[in-house]
Protein backbone atom coordinates (compact mmCIF):
# COMPACT_ATOMS: atom_id res chain seq x y z
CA UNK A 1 89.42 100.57 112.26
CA UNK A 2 90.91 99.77 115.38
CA UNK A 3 93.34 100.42 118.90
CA UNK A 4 97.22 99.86 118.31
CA UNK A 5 96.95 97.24 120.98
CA UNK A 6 93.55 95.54 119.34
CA UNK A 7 94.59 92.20 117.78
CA UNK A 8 93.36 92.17 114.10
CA UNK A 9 89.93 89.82 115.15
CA UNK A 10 88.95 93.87 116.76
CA UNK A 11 89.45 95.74 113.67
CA UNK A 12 86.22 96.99 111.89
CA UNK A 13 85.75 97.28 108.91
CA UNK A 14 86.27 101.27 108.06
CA UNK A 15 84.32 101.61 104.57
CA UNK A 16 81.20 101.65 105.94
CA UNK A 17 78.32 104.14 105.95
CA UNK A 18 75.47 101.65 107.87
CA UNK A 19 77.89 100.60 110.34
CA UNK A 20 76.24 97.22 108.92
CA UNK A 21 77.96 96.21 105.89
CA UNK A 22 80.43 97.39 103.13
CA UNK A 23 79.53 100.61 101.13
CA UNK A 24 79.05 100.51 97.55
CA UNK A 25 82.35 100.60 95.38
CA UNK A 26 81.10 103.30 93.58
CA UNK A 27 80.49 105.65 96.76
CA UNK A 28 83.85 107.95 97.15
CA UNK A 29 86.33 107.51 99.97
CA UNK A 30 85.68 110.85 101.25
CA UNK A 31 81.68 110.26 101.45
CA UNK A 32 82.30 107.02 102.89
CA UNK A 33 84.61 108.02 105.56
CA UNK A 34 82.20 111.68 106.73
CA UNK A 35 79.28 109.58 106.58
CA UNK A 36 80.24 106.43 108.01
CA UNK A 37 83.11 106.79 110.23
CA UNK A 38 82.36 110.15 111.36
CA UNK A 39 78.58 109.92 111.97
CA UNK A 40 78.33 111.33 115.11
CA UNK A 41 76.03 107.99 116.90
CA UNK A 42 79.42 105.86 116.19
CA UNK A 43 82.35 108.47 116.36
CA UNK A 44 83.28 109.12 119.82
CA UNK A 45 82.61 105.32 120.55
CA UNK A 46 85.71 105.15 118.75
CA UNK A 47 88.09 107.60 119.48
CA UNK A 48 88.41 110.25 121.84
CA UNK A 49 89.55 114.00 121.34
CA UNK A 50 92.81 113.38 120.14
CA UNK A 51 95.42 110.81 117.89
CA UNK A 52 99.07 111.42 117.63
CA UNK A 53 100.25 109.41 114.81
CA UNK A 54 103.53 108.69 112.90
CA UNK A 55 105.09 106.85 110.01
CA UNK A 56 101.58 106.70 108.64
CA UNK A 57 100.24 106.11 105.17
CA UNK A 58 97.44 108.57 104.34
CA UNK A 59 95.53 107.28 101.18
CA UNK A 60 93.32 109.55 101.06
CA UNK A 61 91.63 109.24 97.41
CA UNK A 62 91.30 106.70 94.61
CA UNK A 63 93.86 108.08 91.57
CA UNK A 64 96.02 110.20 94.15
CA UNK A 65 99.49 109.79 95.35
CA UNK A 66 99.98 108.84 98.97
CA UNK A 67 101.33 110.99 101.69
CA UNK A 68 103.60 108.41 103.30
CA UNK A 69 105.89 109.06 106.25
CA UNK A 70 103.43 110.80 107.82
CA UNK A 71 103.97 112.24 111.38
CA UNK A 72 101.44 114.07 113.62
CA UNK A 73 97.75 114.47 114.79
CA UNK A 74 93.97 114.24 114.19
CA UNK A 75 92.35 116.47 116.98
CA UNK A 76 88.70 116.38 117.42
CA UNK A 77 87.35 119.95 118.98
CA UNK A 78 83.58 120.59 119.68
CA UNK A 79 81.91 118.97 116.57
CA UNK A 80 85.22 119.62 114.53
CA UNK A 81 88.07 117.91 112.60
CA UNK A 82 91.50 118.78 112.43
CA UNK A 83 94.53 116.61 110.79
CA UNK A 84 97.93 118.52 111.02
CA UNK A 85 100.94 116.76 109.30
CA UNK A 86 104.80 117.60 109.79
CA UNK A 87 106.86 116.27 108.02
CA UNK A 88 105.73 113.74 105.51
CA UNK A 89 106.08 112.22 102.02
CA UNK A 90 104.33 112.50 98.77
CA UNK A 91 105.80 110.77 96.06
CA UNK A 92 109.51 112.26 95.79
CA UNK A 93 108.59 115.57 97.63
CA UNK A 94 108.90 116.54 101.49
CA UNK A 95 105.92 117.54 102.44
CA UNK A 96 107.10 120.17 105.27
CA UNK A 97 103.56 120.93 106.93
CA UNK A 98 99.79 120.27 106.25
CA UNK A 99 96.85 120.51 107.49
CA UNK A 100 92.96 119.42 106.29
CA UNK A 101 89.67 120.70 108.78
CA UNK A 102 86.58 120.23 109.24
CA UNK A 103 84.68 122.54 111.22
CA UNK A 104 81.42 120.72 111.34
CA UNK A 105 81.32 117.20 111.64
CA UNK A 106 77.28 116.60 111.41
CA UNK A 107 76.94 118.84 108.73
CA UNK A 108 80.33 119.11 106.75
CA UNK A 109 79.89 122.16 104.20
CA UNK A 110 83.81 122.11 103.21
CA UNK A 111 87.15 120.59 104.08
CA UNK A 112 90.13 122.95 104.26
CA UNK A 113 93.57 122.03 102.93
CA UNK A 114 96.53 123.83 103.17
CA UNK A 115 99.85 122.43 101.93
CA UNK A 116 103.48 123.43 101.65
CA UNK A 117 105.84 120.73 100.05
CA UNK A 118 109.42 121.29 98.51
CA UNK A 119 110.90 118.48 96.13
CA UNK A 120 111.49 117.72 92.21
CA UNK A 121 109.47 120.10 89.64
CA UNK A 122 108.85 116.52 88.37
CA UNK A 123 106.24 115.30 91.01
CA UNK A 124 104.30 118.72 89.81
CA UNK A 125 104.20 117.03 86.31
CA UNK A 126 103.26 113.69 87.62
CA UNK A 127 100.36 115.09 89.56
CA UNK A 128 99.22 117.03 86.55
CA UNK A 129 99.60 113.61 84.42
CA UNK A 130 98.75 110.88 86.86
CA UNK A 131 95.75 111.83 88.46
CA UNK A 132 92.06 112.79 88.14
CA UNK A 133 93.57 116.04 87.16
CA UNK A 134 94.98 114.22 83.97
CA UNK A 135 91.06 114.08 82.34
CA UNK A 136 90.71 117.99 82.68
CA UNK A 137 94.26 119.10 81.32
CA UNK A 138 93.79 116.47 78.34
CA UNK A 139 97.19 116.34 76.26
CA UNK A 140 98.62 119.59 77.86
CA UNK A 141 100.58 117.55 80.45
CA UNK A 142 102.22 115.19 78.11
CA UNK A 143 103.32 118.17 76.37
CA UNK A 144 105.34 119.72 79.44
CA UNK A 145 108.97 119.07 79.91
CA UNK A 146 110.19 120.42 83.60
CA UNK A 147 113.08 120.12 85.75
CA UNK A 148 114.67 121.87 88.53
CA UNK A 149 113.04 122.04 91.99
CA UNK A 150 109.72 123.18 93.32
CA UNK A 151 108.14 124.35 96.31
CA UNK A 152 104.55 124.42 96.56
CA UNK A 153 102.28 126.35 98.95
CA UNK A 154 98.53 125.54 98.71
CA UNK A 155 95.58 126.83 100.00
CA UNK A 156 91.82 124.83 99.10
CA UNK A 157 88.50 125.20 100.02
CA UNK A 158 86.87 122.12 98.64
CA UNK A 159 83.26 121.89 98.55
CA UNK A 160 81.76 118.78 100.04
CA UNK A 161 78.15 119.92 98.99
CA UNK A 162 76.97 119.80 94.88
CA UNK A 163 77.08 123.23 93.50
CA UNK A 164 79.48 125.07 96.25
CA UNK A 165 82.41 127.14 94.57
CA UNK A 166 85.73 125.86 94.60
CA UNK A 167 88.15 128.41 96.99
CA UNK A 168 92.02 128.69 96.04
């Protein structure tokens, strides 16, 4: 982690939860990043309020395609997250707008995602095949032939504490 104008010697290392040294491999991006780069002693030492970004690569998970081509902000409000993206690219799909908040930094109960993405029916079946997903749907994705076009429109509610409901 670093400025634009930082030469690379001022980068920091971002998977860290110590601030001290690399987190475990096994520890999950998303843990990583809320409780390292977000804990609240360390976070507004490195950025303030508000990032504009564009052309960005946004790999967010291990096992997940990329959102590439990314264009717009990451807004910090009170003790709150929010990432808003227009346009971008996941696999061979426009993503047309999305958005992921937090609404508590220091004590992150969810993360809300909402998505809307037009492109091949294909990328569908490559999400269901390629990914995480893939372990859960067992065969049932290798059986599905598609083709056409697709247009998605998602709303999440992902827990971020053991035992919380999933929200579609």
């Amino acid at each position: 982690i670093g400025t634009l104008t930082a030469g690379r010697e001022w980068f920091k290392p971002w998977r860290t939860i110590s601030g001290q040294s690399i987190a475990d491999a096994r520890i999950p991006e998303l843990q990583a990043l809320i409780e390292g780069v977000f804990d609240k002693r360390r976070l507004f030492d490195m950025l303030r309020y508000f990032i504009v970004f564009e052309d960005a690569v946004l790999d967010y998970l291990a096992g997940w395609p990329r959102c590439e081509y990314a264009k717009g902000t990451l807004r910090f409000q009170n003790q709150g997250l929010d990432i808003q993206i227009a346009p971008g690219r996941l696999l061979d799909s426009k993503v047309l707008a999305a958005s992921a908040t937090l609404t508590d930094l220091w004590s992150p109960r969810r993360l809300a995602i909402h998505g809307e993405s037009e492109g091949p029916m294909s990328d569908g079946l490559r999400i269901l095949s390629e990914t995480p997903l893939s372990r859960q749907l067992g065969t049932l994705s290798r059986s599905l032939e598609v083709q056409g076009r697709s247009r998605l429109d998602l709303d999440l509610s992902i827990p971020l504490i053991r035992g919380e409901p999933l929200g579609v």
